[in-house]
PDB file of N, CA and C in Angstrom:
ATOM      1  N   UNK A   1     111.456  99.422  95.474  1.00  0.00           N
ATOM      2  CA  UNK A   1     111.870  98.058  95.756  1.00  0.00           C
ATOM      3  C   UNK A   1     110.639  97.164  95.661  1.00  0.00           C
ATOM      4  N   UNK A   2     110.846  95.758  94.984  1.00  0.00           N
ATOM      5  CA  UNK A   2     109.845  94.851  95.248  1.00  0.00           C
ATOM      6  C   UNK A   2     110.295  93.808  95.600  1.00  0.00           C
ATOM      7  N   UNK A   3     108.920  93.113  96.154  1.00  0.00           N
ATOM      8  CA  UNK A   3     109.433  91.583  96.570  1.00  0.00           C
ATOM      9  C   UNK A   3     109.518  90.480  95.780  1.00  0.00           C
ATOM     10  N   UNK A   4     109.605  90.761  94.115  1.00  0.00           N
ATOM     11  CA  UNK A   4     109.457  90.147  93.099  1.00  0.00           C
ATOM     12  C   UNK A   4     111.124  90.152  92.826  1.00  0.00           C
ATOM     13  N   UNK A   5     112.320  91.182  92.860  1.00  0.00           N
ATOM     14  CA  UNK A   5     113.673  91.353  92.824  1.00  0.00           C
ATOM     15  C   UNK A   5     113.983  91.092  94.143  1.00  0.00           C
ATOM     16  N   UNK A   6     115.585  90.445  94.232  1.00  0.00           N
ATOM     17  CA  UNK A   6     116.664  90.627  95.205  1.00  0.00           C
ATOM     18  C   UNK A   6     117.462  91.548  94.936  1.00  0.00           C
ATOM     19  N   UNK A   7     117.031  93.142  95.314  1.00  0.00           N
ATOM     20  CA  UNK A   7     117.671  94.238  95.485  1.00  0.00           C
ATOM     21  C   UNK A   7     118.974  93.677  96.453  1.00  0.00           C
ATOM     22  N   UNK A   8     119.678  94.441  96.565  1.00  0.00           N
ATOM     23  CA  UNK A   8     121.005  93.922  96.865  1.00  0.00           C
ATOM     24  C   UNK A   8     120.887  95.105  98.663  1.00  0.00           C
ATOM     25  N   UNK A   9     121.407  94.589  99.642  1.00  0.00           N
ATOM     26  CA  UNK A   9     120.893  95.006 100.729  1.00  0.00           C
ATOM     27  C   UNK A   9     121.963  96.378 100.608  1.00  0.00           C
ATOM     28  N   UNK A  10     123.408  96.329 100.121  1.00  0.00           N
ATOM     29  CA  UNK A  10     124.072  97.658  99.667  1.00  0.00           C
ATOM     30  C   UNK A  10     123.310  98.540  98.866  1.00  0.00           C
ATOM     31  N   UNK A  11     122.254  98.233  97.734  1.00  0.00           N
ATOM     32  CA  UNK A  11     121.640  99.083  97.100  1.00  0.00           C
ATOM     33  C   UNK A  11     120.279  99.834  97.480  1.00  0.00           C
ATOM     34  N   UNK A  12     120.249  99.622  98.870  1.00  0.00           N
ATOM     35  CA  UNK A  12     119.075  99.899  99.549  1.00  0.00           C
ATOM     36  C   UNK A  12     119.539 100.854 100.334  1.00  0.00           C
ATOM     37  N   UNK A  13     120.308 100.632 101.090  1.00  0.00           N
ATOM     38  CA  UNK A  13     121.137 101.505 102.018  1.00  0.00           C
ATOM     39  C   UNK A  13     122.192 102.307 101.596  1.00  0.00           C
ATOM     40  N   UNK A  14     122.318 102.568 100.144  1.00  0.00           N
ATOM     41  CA  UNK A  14     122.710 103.576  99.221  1.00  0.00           C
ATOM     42  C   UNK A  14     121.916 104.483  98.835  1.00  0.00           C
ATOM     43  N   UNK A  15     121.039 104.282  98.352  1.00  0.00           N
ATOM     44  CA  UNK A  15     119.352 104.847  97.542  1.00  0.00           C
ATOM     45  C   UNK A  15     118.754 105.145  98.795  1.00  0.00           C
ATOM     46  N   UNK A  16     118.270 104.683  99.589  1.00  0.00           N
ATOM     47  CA  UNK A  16     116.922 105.217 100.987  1.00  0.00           C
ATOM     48  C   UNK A  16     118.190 105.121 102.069  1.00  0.00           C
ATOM     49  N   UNK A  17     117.558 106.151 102.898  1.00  0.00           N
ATOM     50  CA  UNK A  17     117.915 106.153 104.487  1.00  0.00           C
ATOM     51  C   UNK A  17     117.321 105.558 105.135  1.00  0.00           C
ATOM     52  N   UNK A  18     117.526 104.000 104.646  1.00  0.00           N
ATOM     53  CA  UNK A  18     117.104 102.894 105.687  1.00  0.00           C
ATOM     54  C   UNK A  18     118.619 102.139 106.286  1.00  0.00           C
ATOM     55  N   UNK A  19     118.613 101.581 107.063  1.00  0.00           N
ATOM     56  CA  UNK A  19     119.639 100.182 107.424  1.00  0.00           C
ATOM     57  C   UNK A  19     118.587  98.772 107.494  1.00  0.00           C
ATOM     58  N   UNK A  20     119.340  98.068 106.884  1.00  0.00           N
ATOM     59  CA  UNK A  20     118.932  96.461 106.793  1.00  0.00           C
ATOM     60  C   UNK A  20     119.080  95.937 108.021  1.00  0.00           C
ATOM     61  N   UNK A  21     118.589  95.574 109.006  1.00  0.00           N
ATOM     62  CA  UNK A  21     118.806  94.922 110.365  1.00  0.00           C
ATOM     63  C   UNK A  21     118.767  93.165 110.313  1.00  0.00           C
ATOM     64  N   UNK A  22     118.200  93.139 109.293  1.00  0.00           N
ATOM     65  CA  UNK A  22     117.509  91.341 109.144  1.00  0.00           C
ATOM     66  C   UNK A  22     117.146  91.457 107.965  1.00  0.00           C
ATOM     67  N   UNK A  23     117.626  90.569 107.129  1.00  0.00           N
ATOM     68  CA  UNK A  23     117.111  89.839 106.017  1.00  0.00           C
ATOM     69  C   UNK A  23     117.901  88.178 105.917  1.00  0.00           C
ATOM     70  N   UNK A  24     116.738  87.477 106.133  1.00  0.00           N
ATOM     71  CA  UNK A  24     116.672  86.228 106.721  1.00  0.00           C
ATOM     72  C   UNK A  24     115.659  85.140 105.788  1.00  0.00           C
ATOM     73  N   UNK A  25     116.073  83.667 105.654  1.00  0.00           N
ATOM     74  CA  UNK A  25     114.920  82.730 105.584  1.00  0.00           C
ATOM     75  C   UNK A  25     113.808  82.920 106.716  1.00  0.00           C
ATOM     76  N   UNK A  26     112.737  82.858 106.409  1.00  0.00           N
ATOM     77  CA  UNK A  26     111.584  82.791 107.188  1.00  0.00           C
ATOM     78  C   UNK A  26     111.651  81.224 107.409  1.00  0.00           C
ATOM     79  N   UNK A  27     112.466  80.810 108.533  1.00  0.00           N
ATOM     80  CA  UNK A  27     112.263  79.398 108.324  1.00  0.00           C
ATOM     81  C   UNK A  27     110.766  78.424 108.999  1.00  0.00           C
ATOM     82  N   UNK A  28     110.585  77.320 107.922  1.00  0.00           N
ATOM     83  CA  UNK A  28     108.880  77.002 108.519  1.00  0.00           C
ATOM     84  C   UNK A  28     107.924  77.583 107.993  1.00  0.00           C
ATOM     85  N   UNK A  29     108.228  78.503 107.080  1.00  0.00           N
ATOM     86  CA  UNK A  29     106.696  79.337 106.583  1.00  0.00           C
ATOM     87  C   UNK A  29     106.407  78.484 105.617  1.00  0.00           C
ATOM     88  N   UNK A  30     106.552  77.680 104.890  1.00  0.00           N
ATOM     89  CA  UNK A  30     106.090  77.043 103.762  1.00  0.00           C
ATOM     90  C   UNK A  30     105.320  75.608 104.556  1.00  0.00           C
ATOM     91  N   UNK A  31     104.202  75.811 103.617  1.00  0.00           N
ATOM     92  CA  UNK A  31     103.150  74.750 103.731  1.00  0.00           C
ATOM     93  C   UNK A  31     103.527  73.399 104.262  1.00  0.00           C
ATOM     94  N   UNK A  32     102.731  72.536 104.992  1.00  0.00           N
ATOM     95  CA  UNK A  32     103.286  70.970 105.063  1.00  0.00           C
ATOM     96  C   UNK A  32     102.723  70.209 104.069  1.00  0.00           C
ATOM     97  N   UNK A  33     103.616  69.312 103.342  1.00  0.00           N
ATOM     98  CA  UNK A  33     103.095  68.305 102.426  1.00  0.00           C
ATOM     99  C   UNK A  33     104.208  67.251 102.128  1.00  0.00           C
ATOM    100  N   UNK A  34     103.847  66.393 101.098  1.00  0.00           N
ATOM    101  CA  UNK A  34     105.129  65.094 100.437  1.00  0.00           C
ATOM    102  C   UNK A  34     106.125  66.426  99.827  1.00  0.00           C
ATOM    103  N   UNK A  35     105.262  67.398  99.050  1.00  0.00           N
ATOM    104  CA  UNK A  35     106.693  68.316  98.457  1.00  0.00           C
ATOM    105  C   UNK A  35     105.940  69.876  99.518  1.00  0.00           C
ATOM    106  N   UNK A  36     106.565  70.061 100.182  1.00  0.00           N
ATOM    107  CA  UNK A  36     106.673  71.386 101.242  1.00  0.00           C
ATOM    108  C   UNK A  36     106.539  72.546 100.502  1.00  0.00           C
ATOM    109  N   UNK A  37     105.902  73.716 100.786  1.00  0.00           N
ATOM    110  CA  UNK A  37     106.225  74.638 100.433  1.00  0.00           C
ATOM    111  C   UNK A  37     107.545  75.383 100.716  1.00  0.00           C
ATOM    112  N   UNK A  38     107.944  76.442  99.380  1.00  0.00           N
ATOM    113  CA  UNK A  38     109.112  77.154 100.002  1.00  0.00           C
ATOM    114  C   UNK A  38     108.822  78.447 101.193  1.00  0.00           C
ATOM    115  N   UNK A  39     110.117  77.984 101.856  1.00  0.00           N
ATOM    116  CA  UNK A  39     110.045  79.248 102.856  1.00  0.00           C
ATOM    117  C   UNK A  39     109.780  81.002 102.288  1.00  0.00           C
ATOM    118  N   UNK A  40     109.159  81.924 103.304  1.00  0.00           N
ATOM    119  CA  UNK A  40     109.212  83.017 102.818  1.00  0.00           C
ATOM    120  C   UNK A  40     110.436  83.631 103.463  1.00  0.00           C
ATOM    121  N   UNK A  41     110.748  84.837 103.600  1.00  0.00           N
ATOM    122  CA  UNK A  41     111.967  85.643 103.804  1.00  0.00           C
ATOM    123  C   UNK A  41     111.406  87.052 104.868  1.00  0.00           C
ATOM    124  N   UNK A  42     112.297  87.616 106.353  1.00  0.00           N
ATOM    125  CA  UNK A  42     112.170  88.348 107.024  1.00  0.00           C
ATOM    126  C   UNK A  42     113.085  89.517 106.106  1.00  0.00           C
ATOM    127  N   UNK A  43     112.827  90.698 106.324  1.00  0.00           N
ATOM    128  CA  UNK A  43     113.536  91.720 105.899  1.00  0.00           C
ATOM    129  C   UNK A  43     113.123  92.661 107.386  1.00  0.00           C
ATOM    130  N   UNK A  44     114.031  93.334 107.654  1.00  0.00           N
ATOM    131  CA  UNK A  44     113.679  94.431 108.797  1.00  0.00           C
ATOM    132  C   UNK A  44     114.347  95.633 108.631  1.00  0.00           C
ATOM    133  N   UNK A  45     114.117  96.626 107.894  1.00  0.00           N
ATOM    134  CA  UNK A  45     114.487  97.908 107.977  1.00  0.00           C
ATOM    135  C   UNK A  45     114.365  98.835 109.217  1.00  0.00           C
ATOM    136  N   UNK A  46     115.192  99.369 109.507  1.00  0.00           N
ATOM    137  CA  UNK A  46     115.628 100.788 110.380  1.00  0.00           C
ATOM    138  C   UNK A  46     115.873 101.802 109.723  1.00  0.00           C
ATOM    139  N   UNK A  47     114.429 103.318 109.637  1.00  0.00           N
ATOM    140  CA  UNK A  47     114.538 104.188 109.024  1.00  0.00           C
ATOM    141  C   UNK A  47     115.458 105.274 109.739  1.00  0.00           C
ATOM    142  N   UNK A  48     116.519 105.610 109.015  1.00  0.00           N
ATOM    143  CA  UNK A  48     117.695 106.771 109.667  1.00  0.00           C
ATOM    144  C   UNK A  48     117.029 108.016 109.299  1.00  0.00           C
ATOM    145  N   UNK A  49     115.953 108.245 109.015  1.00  0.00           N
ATOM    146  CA  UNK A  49     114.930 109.305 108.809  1.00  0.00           C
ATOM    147  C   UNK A  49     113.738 109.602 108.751  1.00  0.00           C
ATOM    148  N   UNK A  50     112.897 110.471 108.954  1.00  0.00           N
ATOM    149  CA  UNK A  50     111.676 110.816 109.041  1.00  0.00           C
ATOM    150  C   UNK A  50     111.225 110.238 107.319  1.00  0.00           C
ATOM    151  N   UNK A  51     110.276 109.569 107.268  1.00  0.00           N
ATOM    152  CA  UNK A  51     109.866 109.103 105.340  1.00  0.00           C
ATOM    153  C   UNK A  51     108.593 108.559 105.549  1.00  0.00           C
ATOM    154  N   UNK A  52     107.932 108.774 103.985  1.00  0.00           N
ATOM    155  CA  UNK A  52     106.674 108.491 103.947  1.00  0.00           C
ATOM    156  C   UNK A  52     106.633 106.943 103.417  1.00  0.00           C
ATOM    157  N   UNK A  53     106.085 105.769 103.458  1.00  0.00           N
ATOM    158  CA  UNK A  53     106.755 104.659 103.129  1.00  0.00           C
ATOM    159  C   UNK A  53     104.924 103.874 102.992  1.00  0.00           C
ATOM    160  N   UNK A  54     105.312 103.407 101.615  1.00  0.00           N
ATOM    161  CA  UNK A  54     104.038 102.838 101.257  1.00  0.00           C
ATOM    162  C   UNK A  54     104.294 101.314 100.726  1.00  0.00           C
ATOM    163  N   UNK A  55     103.287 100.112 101.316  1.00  0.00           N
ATOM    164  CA  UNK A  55     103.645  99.018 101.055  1.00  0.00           C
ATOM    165  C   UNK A  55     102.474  98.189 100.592  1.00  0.00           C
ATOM    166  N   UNK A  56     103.114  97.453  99.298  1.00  0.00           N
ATOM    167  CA  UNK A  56     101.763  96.787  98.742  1.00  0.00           C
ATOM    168  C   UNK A  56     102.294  95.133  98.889  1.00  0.00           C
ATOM    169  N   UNK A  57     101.427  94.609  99.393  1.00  0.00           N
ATOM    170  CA  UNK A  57     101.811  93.311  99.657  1.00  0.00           C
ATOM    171  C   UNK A  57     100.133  92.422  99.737  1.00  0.00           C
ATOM    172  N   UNK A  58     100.612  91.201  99.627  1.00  0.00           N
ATOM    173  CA  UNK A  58      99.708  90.306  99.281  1.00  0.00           C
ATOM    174  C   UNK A  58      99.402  89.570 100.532  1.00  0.00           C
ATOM    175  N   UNK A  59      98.675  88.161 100.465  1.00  0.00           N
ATOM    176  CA  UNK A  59      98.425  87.135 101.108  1.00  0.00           C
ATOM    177  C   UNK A  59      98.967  87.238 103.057  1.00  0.00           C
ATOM    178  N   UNK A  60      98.156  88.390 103.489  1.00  0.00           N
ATOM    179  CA  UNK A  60      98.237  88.923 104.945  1.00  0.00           C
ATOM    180  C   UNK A  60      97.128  88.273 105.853  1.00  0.00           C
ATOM    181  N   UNK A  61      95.730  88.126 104.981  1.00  0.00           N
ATOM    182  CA  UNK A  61      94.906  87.465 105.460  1.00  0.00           C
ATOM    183  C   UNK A  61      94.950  85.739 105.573  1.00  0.00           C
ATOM    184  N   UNK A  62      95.013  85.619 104.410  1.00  0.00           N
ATOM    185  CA  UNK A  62      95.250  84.261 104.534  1.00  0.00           C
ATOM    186  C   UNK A  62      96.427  83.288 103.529  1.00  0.00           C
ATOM    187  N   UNK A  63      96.605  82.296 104.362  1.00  0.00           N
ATOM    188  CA  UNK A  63      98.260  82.003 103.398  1.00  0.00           C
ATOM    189  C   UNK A  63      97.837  81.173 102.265  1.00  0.00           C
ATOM    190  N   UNK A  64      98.870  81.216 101.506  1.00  0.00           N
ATOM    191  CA  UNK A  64      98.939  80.783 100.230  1.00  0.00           C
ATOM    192  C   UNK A  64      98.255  79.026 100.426  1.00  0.00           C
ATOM    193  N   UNK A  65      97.586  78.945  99.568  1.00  0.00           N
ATOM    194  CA  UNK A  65      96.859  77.231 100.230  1.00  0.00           C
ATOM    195  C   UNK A  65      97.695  76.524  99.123  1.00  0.00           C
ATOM    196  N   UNK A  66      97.469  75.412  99.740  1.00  0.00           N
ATOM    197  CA  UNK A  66      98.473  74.278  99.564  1.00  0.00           C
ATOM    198  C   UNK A  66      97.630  73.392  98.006  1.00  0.00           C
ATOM    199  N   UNK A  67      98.121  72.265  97.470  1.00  0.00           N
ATOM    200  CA  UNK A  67      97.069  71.896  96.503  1.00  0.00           C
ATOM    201  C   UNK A  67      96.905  70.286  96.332  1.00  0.00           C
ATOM    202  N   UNK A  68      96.170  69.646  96.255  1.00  0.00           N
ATOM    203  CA  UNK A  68      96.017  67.918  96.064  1.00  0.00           C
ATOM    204  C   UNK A  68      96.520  67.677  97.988  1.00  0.00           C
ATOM    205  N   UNK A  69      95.673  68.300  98.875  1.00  0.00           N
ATOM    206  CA  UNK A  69      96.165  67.896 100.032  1.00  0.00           C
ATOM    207  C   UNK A  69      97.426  68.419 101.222  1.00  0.00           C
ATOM    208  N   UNK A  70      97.982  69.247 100.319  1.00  0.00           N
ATOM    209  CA  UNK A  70      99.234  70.133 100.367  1.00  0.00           C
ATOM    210  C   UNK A  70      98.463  71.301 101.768  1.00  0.00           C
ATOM    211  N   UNK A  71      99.212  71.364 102.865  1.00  0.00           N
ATOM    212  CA  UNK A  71      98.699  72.433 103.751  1.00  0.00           C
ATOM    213  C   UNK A  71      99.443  74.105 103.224  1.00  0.00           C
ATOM    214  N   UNK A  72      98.409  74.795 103.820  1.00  0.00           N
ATOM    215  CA  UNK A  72      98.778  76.371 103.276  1.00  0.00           C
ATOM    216  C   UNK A  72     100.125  76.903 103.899  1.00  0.00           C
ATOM    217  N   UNK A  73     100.698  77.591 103.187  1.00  0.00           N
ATOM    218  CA  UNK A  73     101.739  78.493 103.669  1.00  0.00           C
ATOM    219  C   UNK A  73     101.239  78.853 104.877  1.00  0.00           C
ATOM    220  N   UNK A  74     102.377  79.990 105.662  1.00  0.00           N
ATOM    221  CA  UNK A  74     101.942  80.929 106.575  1.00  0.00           C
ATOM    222  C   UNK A  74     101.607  82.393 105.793  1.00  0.00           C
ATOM    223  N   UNK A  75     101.247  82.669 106.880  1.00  0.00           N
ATOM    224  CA  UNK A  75     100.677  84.116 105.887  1.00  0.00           C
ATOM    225  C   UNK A  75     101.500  84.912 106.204  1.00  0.00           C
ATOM    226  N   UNK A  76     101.661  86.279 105.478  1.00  0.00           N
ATOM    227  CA  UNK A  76     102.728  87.522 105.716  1.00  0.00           C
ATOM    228  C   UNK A  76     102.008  87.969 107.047  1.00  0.00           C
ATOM    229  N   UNK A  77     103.131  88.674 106.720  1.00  0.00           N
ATOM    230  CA  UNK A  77     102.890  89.695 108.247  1.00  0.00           C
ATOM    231  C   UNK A  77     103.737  90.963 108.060  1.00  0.00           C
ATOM    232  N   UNK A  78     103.119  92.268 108.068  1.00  0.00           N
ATOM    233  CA  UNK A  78     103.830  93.692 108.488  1.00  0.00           C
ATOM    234  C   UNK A  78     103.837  94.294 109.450  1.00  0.00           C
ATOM    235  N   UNK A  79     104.968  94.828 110.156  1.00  0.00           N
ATOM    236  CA  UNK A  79     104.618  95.354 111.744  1.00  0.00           C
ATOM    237  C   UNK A  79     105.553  96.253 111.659  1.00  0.00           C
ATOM    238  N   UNK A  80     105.032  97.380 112.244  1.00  0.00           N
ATOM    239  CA  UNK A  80     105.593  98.738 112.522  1.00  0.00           C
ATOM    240  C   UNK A  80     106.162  98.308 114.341  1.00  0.00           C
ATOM    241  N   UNK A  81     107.514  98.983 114.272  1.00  0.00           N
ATOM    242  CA  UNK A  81     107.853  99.130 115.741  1.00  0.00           C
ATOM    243  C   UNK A  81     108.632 100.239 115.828  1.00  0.00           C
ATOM    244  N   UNK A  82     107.969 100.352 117.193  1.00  0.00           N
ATOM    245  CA  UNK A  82     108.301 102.100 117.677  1.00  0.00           C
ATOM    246  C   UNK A  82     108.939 102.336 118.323  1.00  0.00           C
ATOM    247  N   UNK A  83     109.480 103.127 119.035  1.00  0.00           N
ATOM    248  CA  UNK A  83     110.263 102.942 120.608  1.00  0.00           C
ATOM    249  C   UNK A  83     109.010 102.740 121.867  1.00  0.00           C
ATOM    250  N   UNK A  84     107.898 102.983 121.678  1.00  0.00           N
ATOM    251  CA  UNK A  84     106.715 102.732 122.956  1.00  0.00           C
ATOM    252  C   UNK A  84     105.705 101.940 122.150  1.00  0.00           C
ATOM    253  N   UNK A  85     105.725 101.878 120.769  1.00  0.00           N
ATOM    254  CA  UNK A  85     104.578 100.707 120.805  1.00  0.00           C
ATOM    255  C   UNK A  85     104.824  99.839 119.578  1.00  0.00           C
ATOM    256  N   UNK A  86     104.221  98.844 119.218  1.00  0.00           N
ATOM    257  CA  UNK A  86     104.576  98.051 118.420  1.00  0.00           C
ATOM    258  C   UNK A  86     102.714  98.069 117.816  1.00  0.00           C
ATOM    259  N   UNK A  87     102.771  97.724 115.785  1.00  0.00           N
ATOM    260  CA  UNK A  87     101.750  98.213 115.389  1.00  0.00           C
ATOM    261  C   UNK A  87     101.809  96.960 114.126  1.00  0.00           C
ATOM    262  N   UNK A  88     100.824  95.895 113.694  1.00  0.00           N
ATOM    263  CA  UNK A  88     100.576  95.236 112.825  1.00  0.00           C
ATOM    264  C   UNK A  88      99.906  96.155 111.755  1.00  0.00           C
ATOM    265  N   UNK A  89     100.181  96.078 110.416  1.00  0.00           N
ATOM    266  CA  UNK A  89     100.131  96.825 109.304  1.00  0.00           C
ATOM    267  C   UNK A  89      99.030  95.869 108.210  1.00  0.00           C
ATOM    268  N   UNK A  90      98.125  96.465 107.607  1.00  0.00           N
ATOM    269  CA  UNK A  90      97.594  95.747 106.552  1.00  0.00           C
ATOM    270  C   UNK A  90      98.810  95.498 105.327  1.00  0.00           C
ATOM    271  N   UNK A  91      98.440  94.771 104.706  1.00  0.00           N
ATOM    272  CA  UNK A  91      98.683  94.742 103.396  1.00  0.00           C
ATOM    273  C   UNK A  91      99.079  95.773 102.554  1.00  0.00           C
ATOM    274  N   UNK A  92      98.276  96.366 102.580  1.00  0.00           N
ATOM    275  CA  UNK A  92      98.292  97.706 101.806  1.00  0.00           C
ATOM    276  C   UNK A  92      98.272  98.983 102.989  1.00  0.00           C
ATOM    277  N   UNK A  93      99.094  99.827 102.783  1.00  0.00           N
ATOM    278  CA  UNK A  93      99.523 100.964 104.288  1.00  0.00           C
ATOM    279  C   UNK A  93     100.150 101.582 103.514  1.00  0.00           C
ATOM    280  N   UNK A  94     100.047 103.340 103.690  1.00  0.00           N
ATOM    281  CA  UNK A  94     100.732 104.282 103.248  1.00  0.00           C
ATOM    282  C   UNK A  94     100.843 105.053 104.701  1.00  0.00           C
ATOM    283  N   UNK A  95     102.270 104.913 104.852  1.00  0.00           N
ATOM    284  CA  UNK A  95     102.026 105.663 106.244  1.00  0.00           C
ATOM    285  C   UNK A  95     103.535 106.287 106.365  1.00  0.00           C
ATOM    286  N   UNK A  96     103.391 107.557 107.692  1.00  0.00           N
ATOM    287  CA  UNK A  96     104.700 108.152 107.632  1.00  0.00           C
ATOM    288  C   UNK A  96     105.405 107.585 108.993  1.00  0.00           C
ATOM    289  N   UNK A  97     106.691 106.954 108.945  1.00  0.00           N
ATOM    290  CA  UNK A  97     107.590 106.503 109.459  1.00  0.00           C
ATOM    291  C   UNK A  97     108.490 107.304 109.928  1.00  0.00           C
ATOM    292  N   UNK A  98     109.168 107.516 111.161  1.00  0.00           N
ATOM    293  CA  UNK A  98     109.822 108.345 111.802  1.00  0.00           C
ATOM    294  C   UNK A  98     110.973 108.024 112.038  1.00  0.00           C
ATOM    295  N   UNK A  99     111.894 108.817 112.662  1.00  0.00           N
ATOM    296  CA  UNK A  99     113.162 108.345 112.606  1.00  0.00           C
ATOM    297  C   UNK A  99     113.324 107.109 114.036  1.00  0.00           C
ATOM    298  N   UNK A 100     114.191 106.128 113.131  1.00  0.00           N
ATOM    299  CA  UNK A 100     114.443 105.031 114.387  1.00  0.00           C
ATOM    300  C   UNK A 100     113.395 103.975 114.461  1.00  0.00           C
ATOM    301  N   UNK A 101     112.082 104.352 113.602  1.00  0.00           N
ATOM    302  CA  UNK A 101     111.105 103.416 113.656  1.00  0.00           C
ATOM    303  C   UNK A 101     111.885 101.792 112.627  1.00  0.00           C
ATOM    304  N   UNK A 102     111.117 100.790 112.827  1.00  0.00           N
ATOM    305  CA  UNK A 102     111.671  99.685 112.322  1.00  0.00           C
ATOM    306  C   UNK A 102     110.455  98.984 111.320  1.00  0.00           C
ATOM    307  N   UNK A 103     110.869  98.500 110.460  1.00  0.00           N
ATOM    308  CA  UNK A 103     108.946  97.536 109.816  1.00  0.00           C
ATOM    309  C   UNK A 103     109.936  96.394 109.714  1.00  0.00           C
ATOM    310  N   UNK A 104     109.215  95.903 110.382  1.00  0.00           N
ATOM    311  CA  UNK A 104     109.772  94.377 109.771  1.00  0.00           C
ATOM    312  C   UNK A 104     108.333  93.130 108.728  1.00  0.00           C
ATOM    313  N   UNK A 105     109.256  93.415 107.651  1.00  0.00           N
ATOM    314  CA  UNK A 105     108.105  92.208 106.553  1.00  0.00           C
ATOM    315  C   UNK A 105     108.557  90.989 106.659  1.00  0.00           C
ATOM    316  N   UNK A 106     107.205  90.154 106.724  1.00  0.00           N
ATOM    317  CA  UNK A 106     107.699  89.080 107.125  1.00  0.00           C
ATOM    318  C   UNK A 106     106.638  88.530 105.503  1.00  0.00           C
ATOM    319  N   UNK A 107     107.590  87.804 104.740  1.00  0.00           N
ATOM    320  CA  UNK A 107     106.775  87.331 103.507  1.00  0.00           C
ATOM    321  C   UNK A 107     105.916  86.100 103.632  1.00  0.00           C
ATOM    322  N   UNK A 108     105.247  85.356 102.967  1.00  0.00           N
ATOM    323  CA  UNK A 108     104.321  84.416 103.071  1.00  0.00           C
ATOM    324  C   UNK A 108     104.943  83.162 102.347  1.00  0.00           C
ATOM    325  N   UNK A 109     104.611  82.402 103.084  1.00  0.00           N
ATOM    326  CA  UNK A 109     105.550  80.906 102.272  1.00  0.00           C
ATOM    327  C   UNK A 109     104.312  80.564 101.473  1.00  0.00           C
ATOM    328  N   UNK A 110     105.473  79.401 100.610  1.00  0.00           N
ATOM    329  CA  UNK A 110     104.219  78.770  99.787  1.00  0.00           C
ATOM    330  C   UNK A 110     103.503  77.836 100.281  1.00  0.00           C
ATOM    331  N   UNK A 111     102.280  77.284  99.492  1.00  0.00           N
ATOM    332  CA  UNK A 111     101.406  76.378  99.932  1.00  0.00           C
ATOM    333  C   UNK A 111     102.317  74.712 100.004  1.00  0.00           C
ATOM    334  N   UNK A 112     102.003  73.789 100.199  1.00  0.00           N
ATOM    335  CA  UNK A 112     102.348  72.697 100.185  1.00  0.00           C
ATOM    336  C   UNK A 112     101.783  71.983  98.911  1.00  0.00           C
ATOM    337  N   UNK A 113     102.336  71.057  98.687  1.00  0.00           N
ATOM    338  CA  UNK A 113     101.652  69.430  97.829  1.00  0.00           C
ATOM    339  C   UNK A 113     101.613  68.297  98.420  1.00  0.00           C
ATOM    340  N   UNK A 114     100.332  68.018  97.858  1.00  0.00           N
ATOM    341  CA  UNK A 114     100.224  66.595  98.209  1.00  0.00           C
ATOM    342  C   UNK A 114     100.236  66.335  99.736  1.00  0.00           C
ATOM    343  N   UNK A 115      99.440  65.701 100.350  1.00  0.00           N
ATOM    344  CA  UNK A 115      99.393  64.965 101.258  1.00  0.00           C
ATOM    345  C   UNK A 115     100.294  64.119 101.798  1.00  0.00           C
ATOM    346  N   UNK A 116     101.266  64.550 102.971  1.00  0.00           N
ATOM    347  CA  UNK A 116     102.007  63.696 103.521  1.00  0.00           C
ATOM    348  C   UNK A 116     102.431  62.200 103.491  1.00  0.00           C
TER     349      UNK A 116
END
């Protein structure tokens, strides 16, 4: 799966032993400006199995910047949650996921234009 396609949330939960819990507008993640950035998008999977799950993602450090005055997006965010602890994820993470664990990606909006 990438975050470049809208996999279809049936074709996910056909193919992997995940469940879709949230897939949502990220509303507010896009930059402030005269033309706003677009929002990014929450996705939250629930693994119905023990899996090894590797994620390449971008702009975690810092958000997408805005241009001619335009303020920056928000930045992504990956977080592992557990039943006892909750765990922020780089960008890039190859890690093994257990059953019942949750990641929720949170994507990065765009930058803004122009100055208010």
């Amino acid at each position: 799966m990438t975050n470049s396609l809208n996999t279809p949330v049936e074709a996910i939960e056909i193919n992997f032993p995940v469940l879709i819990e949230q897939y949502c507008i990220r509303e507010g993640s896009g930059g402030k400006g005269k033309y706003r950035g677009g929002d990014g998008l929450i996705r939250e999977y629930k693994f119905l199995e023990d899996v090894e799950l590797c994620i390449l993602s971008e702009r975690r450090r810092n958000g997408p910047y805005g241009l001619k005055g335009g303020g920056e997006g928000k930045k992504g965010q990956n977080t592992l949650v557990r039943e006892d602890e909750t765990i922020e994820l780089a960008g890039k993470e190859n890690i093994k996921v257990r059953k019942n664990d949750r990641i929720i990606i949170k994507t990065p909006g765009g930058g803004g234009y122009e100055k208010e």
